[in-house]
C-alpha atoms as a PDB file:
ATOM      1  CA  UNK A   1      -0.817 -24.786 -18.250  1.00  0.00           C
ATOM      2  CA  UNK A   2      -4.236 -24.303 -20.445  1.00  0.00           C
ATOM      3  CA  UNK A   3      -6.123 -25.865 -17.506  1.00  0.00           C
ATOM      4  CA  UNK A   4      -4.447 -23.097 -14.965  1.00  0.00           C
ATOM      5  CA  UNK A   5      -4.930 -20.299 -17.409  1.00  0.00           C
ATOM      6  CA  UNK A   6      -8.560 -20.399 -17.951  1.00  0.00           C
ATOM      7  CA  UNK A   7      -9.261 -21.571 -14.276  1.00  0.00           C
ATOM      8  CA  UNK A   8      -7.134 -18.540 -12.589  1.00  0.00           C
ATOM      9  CA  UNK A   9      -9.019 -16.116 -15.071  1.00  0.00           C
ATOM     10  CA  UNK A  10     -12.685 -17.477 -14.665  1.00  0.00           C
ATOM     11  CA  UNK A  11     -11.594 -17.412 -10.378  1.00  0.00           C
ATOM     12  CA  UNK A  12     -10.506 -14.012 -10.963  1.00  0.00           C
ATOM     13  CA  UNK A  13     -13.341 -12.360 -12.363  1.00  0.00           C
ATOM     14  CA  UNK A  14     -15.863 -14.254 -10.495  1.00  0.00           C
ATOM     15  CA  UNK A  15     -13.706 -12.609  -7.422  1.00  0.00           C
ATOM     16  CA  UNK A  16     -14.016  -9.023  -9.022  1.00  0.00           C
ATOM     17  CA  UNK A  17     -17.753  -9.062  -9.643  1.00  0.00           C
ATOM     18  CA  UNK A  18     -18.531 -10.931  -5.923  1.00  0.00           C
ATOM     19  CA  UNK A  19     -16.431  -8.415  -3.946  1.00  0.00           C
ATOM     20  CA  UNK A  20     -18.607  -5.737  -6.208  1.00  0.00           C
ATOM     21  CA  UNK A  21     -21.983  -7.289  -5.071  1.00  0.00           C
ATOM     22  CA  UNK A  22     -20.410  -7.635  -1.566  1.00  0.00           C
ATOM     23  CA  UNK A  23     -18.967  -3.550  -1.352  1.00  0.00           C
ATOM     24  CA  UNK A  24     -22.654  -2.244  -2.852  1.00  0.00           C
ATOM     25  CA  UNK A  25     -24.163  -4.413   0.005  1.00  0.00           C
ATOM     26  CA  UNK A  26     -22.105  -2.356   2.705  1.00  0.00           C
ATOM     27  CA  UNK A  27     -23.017   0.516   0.648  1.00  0.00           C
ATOM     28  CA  UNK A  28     -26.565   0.092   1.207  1.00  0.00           C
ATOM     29  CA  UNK A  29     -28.387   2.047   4.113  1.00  0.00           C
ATOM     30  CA  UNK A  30     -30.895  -0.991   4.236  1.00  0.00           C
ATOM     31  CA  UNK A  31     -30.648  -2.600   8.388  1.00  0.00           C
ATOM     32  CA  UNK A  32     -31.132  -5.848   6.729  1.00  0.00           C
ATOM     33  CA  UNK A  33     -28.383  -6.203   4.728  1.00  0.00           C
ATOM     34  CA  UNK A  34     -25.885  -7.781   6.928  1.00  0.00           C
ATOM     35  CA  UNK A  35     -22.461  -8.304   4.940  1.00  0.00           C
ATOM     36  CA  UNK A  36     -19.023  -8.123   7.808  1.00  0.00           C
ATOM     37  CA  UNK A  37     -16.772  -5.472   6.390  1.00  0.00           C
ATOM     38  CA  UNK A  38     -14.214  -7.552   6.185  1.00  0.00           C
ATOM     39  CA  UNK A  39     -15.261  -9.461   3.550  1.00  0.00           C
ATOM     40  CA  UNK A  40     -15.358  -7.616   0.521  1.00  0.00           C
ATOM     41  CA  UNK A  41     -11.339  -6.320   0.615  1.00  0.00           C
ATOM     42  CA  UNK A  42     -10.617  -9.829   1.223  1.00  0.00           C
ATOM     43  CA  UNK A  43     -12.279 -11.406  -1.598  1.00  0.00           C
ATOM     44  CA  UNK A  44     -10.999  -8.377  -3.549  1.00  0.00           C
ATOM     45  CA  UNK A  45      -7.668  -9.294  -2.772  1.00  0.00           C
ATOM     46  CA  UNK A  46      -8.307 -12.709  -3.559  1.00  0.00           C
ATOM     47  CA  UNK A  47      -9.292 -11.637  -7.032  1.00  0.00           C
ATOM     48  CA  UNK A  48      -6.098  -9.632  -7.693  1.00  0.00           C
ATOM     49  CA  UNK A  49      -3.989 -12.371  -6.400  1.00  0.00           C
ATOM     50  CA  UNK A  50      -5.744 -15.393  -8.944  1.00  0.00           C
ATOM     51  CA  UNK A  51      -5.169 -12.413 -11.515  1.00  0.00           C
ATOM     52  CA  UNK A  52      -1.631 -11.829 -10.793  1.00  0.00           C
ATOM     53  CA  UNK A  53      -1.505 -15.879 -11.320  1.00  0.00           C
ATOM     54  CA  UNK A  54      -3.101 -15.514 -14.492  1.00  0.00           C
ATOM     55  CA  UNK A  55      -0.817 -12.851 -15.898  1.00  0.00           C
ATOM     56  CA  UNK A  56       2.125 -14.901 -14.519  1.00  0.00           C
ATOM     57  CA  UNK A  57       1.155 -18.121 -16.720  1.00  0.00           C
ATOM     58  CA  UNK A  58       0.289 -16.543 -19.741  1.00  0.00           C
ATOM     59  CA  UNK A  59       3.483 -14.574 -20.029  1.00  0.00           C
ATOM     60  CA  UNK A  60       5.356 -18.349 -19.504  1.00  0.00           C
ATOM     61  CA  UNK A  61       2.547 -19.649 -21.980  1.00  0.00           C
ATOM     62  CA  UNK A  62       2.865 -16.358 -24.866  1.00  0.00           C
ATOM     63  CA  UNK A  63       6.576 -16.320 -24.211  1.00  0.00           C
ATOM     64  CA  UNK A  64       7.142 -12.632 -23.803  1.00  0.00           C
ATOM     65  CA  UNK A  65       7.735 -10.295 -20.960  1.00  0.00           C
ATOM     66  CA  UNK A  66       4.696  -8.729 -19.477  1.00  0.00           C
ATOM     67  CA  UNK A  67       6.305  -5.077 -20.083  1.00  0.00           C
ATOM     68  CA  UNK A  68       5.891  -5.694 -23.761  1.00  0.00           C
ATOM     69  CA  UNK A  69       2.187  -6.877 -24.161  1.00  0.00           C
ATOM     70  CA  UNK A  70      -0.871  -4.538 -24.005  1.00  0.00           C
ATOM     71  CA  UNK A  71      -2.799  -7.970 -22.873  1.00  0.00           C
ATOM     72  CA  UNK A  72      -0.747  -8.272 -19.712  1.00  0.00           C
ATOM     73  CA  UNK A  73      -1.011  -3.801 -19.351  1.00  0.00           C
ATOM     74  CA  UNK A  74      -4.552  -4.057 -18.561  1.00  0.00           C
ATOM     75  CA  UNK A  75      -4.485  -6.373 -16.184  1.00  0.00           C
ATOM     76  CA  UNK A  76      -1.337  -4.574 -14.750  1.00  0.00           C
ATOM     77  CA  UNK A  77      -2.983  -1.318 -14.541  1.00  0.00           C
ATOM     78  CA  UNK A  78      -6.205  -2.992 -12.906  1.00  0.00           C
ATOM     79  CA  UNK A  79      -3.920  -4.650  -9.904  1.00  0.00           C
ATOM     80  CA  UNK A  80      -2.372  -1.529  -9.724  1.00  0.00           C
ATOM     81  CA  UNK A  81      -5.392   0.120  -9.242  1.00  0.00           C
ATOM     82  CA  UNK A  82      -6.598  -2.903  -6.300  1.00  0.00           C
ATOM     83  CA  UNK A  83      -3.864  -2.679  -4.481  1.00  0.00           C
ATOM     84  CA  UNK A  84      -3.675   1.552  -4.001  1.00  0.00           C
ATOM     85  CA  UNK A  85      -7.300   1.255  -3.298  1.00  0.00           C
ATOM     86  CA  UNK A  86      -6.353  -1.527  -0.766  1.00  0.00           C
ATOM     87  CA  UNK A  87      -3.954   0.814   0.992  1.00  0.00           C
ATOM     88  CA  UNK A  88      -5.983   3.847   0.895  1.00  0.00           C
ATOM     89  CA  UNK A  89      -8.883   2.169   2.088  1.00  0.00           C
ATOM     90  CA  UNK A  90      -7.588   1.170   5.215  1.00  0.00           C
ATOM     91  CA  UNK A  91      -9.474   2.957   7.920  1.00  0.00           C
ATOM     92  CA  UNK A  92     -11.760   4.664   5.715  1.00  0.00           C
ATOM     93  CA  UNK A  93     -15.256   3.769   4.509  1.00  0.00           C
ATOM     94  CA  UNK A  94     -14.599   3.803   1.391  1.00  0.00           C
ATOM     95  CA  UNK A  95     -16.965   1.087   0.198  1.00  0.00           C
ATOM     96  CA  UNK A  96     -18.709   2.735  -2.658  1.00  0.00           C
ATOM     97  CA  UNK A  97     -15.376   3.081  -4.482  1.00  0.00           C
ATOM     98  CA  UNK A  98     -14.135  -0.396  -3.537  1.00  0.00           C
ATOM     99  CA  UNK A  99     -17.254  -1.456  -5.944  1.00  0.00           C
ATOM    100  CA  UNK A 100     -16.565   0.755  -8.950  1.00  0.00           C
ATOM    101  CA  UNK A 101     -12.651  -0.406  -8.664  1.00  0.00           C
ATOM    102  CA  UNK A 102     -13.565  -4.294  -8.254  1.00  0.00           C
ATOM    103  CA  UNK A 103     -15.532  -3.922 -11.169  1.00  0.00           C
ATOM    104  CA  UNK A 104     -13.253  -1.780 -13.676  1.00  0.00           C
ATOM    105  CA  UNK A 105     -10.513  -4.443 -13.060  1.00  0.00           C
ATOM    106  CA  UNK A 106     -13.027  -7.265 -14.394  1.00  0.00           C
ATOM    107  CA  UNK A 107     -13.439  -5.088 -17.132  1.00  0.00           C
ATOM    108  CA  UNK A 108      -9.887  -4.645 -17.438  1.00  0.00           C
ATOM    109  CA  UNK A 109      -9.628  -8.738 -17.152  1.00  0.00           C
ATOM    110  CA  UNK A 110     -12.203  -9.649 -19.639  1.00  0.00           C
ATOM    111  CA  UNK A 111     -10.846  -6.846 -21.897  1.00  0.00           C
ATOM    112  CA  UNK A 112      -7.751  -8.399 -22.364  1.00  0.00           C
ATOM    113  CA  UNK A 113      -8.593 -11.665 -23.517  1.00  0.00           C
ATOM    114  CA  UNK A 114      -9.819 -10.138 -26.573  1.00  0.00           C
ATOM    115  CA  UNK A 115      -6.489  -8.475 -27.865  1.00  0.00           C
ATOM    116  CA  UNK A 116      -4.359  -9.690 -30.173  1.00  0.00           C
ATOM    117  CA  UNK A 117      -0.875 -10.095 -29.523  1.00  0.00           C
ATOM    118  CA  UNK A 118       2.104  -8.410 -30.928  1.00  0.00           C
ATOM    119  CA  UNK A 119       5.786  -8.252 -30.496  1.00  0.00           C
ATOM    120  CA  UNK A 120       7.516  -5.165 -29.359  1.00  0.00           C
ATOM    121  CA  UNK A 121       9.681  -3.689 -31.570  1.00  0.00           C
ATOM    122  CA  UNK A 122      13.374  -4.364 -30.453  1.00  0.00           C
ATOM    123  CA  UNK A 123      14.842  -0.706 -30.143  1.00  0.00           C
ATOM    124  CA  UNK A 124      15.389   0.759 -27.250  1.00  0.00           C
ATOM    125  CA  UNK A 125      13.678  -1.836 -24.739  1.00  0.00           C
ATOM    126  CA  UNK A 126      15.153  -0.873 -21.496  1.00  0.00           C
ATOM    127  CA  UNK A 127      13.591   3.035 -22.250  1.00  0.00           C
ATOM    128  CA  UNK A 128      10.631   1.347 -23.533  1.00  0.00           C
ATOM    129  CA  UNK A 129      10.453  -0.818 -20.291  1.00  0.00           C
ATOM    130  CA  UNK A 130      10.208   2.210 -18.384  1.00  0.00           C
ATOM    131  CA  UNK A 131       8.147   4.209 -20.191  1.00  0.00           C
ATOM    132  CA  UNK A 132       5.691   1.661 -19.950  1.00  0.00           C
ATOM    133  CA  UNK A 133       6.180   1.064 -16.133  1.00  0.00           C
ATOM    134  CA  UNK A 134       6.106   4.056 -15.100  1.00  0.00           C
ATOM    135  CA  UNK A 135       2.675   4.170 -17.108  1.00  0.00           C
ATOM    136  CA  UNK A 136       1.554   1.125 -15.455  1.00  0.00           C
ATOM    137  CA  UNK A 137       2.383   2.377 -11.993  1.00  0.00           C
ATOM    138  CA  UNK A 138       1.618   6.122 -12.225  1.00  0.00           C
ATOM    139  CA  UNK A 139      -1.966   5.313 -14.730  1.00  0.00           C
ATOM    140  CA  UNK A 140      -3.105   2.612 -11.802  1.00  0.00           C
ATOM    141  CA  UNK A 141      -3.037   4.996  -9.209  1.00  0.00           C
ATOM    142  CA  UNK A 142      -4.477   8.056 -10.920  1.00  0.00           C
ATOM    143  CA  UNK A 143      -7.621   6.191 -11.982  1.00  0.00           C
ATOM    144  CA  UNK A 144      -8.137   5.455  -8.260  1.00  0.00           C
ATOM    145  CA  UNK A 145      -7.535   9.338  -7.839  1.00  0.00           C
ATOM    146  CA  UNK A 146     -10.031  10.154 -10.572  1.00  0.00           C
ATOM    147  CA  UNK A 147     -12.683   7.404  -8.832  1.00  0.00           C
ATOM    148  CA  UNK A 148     -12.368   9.108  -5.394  1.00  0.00           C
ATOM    149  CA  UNK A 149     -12.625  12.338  -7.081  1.00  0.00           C
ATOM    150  CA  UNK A 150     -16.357  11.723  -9.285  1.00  0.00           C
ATOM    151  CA  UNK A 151     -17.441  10.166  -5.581  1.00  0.00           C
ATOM    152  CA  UNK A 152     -16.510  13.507  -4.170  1.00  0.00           C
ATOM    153  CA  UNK A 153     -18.387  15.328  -7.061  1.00  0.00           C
ATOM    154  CA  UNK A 154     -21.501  13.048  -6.354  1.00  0.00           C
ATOM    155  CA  UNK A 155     -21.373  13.324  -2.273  1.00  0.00           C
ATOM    156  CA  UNK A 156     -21.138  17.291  -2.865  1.00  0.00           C
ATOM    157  CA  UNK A 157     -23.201  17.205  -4.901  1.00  0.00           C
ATOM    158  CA  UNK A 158     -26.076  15.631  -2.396  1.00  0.00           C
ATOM    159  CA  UNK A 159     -25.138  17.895   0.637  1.00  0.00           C
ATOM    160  CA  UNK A 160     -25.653  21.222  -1.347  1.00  0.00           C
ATOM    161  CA  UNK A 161     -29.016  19.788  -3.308  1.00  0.00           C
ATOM    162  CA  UNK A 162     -29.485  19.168   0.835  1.00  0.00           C
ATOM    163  CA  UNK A 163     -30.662  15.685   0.527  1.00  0.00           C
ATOM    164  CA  UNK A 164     -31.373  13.687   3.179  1.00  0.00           C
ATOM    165  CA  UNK A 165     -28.522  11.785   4.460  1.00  0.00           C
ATOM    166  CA  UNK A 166     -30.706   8.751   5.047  1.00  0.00           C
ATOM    167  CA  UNK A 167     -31.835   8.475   1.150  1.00  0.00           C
ATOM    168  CA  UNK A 168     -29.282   6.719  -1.050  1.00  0.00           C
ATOM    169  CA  UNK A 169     -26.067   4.489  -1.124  1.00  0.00           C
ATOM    170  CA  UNK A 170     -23.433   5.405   2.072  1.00  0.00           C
ATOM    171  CA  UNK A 171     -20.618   7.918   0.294  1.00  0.00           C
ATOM    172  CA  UNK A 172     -17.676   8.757   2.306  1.00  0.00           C
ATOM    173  CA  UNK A 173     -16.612  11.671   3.789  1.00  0.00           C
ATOM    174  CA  UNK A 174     -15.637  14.436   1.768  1.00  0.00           C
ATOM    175  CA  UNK A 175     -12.456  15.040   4.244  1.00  0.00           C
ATOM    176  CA  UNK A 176     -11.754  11.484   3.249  1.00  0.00           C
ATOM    177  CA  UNK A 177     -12.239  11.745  -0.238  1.00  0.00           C
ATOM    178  CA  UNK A 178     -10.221  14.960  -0.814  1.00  0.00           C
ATOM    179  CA  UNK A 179      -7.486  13.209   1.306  1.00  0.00           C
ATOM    180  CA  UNK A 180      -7.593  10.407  -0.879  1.00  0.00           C
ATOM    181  CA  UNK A 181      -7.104  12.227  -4.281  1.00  0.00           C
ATOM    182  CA  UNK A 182      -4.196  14.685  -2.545  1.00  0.00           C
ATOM    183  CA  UNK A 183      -1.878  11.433  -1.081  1.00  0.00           C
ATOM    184  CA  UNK A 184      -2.358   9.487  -4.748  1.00  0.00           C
ATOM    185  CA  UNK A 185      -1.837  12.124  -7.164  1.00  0.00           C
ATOM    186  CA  UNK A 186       1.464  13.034  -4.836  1.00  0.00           C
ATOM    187  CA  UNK A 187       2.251   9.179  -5.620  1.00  0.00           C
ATOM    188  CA  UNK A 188       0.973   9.269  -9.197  1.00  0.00           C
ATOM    189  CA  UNK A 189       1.988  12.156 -10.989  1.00  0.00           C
ATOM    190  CA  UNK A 190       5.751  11.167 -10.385  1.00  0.00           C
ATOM    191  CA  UNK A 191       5.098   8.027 -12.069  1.00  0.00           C
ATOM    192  CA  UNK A 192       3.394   9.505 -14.837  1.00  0.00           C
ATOM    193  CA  UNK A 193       6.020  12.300 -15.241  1.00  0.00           C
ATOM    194  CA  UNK A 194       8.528   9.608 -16.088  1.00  0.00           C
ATOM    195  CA  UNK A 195       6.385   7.884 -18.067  1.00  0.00           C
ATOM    196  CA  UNK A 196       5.799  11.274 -20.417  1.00  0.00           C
ATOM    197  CA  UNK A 197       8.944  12.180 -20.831  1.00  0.00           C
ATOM    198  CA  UNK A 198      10.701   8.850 -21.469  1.00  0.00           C
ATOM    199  CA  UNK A 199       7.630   8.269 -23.547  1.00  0.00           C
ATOM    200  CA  UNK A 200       8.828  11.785 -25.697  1.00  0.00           C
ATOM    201  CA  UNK A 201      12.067   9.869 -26.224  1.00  0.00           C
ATOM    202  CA  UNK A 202      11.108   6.867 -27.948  1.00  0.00           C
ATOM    203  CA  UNK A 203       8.333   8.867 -29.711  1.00  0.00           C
ATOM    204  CA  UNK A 204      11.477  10.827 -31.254  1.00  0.00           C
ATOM    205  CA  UNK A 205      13.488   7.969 -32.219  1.00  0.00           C
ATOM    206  CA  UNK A 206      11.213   5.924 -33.429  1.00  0.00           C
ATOM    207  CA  UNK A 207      11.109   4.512 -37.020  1.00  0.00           C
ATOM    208  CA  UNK A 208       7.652   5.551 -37.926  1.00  0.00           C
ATOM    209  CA  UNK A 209       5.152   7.857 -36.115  1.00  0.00           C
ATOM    210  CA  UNK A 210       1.430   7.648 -36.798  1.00  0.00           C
ATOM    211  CA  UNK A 211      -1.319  10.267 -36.606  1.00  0.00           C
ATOM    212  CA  UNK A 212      -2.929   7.948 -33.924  1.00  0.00           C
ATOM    213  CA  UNK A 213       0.603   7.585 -32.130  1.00  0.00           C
ATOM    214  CA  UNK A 214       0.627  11.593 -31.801  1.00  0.00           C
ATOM    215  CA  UNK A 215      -3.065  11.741 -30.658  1.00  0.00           C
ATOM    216  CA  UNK A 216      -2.066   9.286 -28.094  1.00  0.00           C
ATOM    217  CA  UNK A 217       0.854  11.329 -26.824  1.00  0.00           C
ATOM    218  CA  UNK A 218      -1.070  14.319 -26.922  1.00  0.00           C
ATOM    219  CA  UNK A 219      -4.178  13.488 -24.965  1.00  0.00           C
ATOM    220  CA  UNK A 220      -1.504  11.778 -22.175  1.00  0.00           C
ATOM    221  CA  UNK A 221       0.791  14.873 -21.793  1.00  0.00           C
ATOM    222  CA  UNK A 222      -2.610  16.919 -21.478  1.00  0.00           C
ATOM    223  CA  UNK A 223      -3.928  14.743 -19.166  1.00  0.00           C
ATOM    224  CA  UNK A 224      -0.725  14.945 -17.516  1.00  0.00           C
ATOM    225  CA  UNK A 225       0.058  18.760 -17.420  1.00  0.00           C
ATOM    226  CA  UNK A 226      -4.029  18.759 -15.796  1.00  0.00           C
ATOM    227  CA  UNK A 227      -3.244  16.650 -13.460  1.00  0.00           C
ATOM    228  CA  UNK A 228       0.545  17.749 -12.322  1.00  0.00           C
ATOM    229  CA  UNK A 229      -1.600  21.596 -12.289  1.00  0.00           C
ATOM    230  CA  UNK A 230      -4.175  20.406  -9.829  1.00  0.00           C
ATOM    231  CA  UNK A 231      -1.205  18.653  -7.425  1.00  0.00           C
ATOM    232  CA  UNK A 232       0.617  22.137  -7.349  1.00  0.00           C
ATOM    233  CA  UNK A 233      -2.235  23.891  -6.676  1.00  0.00           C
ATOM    234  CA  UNK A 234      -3.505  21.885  -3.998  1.00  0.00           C
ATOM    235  CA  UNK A 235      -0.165  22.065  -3.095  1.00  0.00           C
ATOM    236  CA  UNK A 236       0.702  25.800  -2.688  1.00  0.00           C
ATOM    237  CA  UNK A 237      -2.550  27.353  -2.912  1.00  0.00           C
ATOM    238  CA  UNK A 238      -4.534  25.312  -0.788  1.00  0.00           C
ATOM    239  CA  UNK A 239      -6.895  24.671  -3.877  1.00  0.00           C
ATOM    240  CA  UNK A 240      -9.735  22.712  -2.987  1.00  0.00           C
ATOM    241  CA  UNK A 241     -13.216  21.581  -3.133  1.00  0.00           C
ATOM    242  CA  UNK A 242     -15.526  20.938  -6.459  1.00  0.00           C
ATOM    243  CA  UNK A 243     -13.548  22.432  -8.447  1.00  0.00           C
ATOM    244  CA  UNK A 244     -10.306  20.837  -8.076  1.00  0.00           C
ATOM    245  CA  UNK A 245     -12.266  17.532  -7.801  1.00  0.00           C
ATOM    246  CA  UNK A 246     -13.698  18.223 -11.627  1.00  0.00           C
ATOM    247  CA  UNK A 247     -10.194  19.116 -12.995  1.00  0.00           C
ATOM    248  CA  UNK A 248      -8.614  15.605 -11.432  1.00  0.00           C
ATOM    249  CA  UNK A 249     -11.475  13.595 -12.667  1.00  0.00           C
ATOM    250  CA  UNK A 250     -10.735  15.161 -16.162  1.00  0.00           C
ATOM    251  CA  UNK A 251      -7.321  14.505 -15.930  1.00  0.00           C
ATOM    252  CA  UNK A 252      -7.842  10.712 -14.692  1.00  0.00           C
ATOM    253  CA  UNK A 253     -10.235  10.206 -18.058  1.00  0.00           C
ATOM    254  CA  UNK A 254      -8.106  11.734 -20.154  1.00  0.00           C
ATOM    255  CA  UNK A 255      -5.590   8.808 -18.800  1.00  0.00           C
ATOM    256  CA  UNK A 256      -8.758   6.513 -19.424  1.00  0.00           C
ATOM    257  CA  UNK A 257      -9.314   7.642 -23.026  1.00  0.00           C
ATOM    258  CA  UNK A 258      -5.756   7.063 -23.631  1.00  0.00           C
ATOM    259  CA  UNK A 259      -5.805   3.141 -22.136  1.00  0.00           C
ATOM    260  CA  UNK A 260      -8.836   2.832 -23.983  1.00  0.00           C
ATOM    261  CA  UNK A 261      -7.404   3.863 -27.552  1.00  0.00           C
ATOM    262  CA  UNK A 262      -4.042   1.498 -27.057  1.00  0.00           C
ATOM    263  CA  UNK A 263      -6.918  -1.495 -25.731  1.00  0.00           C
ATOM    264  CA  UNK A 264      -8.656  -1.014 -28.809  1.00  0.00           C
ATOM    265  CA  UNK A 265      -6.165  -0.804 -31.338  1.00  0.00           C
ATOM    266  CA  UNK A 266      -4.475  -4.003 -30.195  1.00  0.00           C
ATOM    267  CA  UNK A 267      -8.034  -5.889 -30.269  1.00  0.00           C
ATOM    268  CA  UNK A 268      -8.381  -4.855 -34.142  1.00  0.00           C
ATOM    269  CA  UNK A 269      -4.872  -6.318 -34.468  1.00  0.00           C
ATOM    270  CA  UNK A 270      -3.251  -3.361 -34.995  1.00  0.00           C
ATOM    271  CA  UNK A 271      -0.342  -4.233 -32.630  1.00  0.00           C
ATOM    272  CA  UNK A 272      -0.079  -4.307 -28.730  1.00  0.00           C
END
């Protein structure tokens, strides 16, 4: 089982950072850079599905179920995050963001094999289970959000400095890219509603609270009430633009920040 660990997890990233090198070549405005299009969501998809293997045999291998362990959350969150892009991306040249996304789930990947397991405490599991779900699902898909968003920044960002169009990496569209952020935070910020307030829950009953477990919980429900404001209104006031695109990138780093602070307090050993 060793032998299928390590091999699924060296396959896996060595997928991740190839369909990177393979989306930044479409990306390029170079004629001689022939790469098929095709290519770089497929071997993108190969990388999530050797990951998904990966996460399957260590969970038979550490014993415990994947809801539980912070180790198998990244890597959760990361195919997540592949697969919306996967879906989004269909019909759109979206490139530029299939690159950043291939490579924050190697990060995700490589991340993980440095924590330090823990069991979850027994109380409550089925409302833990989905707290942390609806974390997993809802935190995927807004970090895509946030990714289209700082692309839609960067591409607005060009057009009024009026730079040529030729000079640069392709970026897409703006229609596509504020299209983008609009369908996934409709998906995401359900997920991530449940996820707050069945996170409030066990907060309240459980046995011991820590500063660091209240920062946490702050920094998500204000990353949270950001990002359900910018949904409502985009929503019912049409709100659009830079703007909007600033205050859901926020929102989707705030998320980040939080991932971050849970990643690094299970590598120190703090617990997963």
């Amino acid at each position: 089982m060793n032998g299928i660990l390590w091999a699924s997890f060296i396959l896996s990233a060595a997928s991740y950072l190839g369909a990177c090198g393979l989306f930044l070549a479409q990306a390029r405005r170079r004629p001689a850079t022939h790469v098929r299009p095709v290519w770089a969501p497929r071997v993108l998809v190969l990388g999530a599905g050797l990951h998904l293997v990966y996460l399957i045999v260590f969970s038979v291998v550490d014993r415990q179920c994947p809801v539980y362990s912070m180790h198998s959350a990244l890597g959760i969150i990361s195919l997540v995050g592949v697969v919306t892009y996967a879906v989004v991306s269909r019909g759109r040249r979206l490139e530029a963001i299939g690159g950043f996304v291939a490579v924050l789930a190697a990060l995700f990947l490589v991340a993980a094999r440095t924590i330090a397991e823990r069991p979850a405490a027994a109380n409550d599991r089925w409302l833990l289970a989905v707290h942390i779900t609806s974390n997993f699902l809802g935190g995927g898909i807004l970090l895509i959000a946030g990714c289209a968003s700082a692309f839609y920044i960067w591409s607005e960002h060009r057009l009024r400095t009026r730079r040529a169009l030729g000079q640069g990496p392709k970026l897409p569209p703006l229609e596509s890219l504020d299209a983008v952020v609009h369908r996934l935070l409709w998906i995401g910020v359900p997920f991530l509603t449940v996820g707050i307030l069945s996170g409030r829950i066990v907060l309240k009953h459980a046995e011991a609270v820590t500063a660091g477990d209240r920062i946490r919980a702050a920094l998500s429900v204000g990353s949270w009430l950001l990002l359900l404001a910018v949904l409502l209104l985009r929503q019912f006031k049409d709100w659009r633009g830079r703007r909007a695109a600033y205050a859901a990138l926020a929102g989707a780093l705030g998320l980040l920040v939080v991932i971050a602070l849970y990643a690094g307090r299970a590598m120190l050993g703090m617990g997963g």
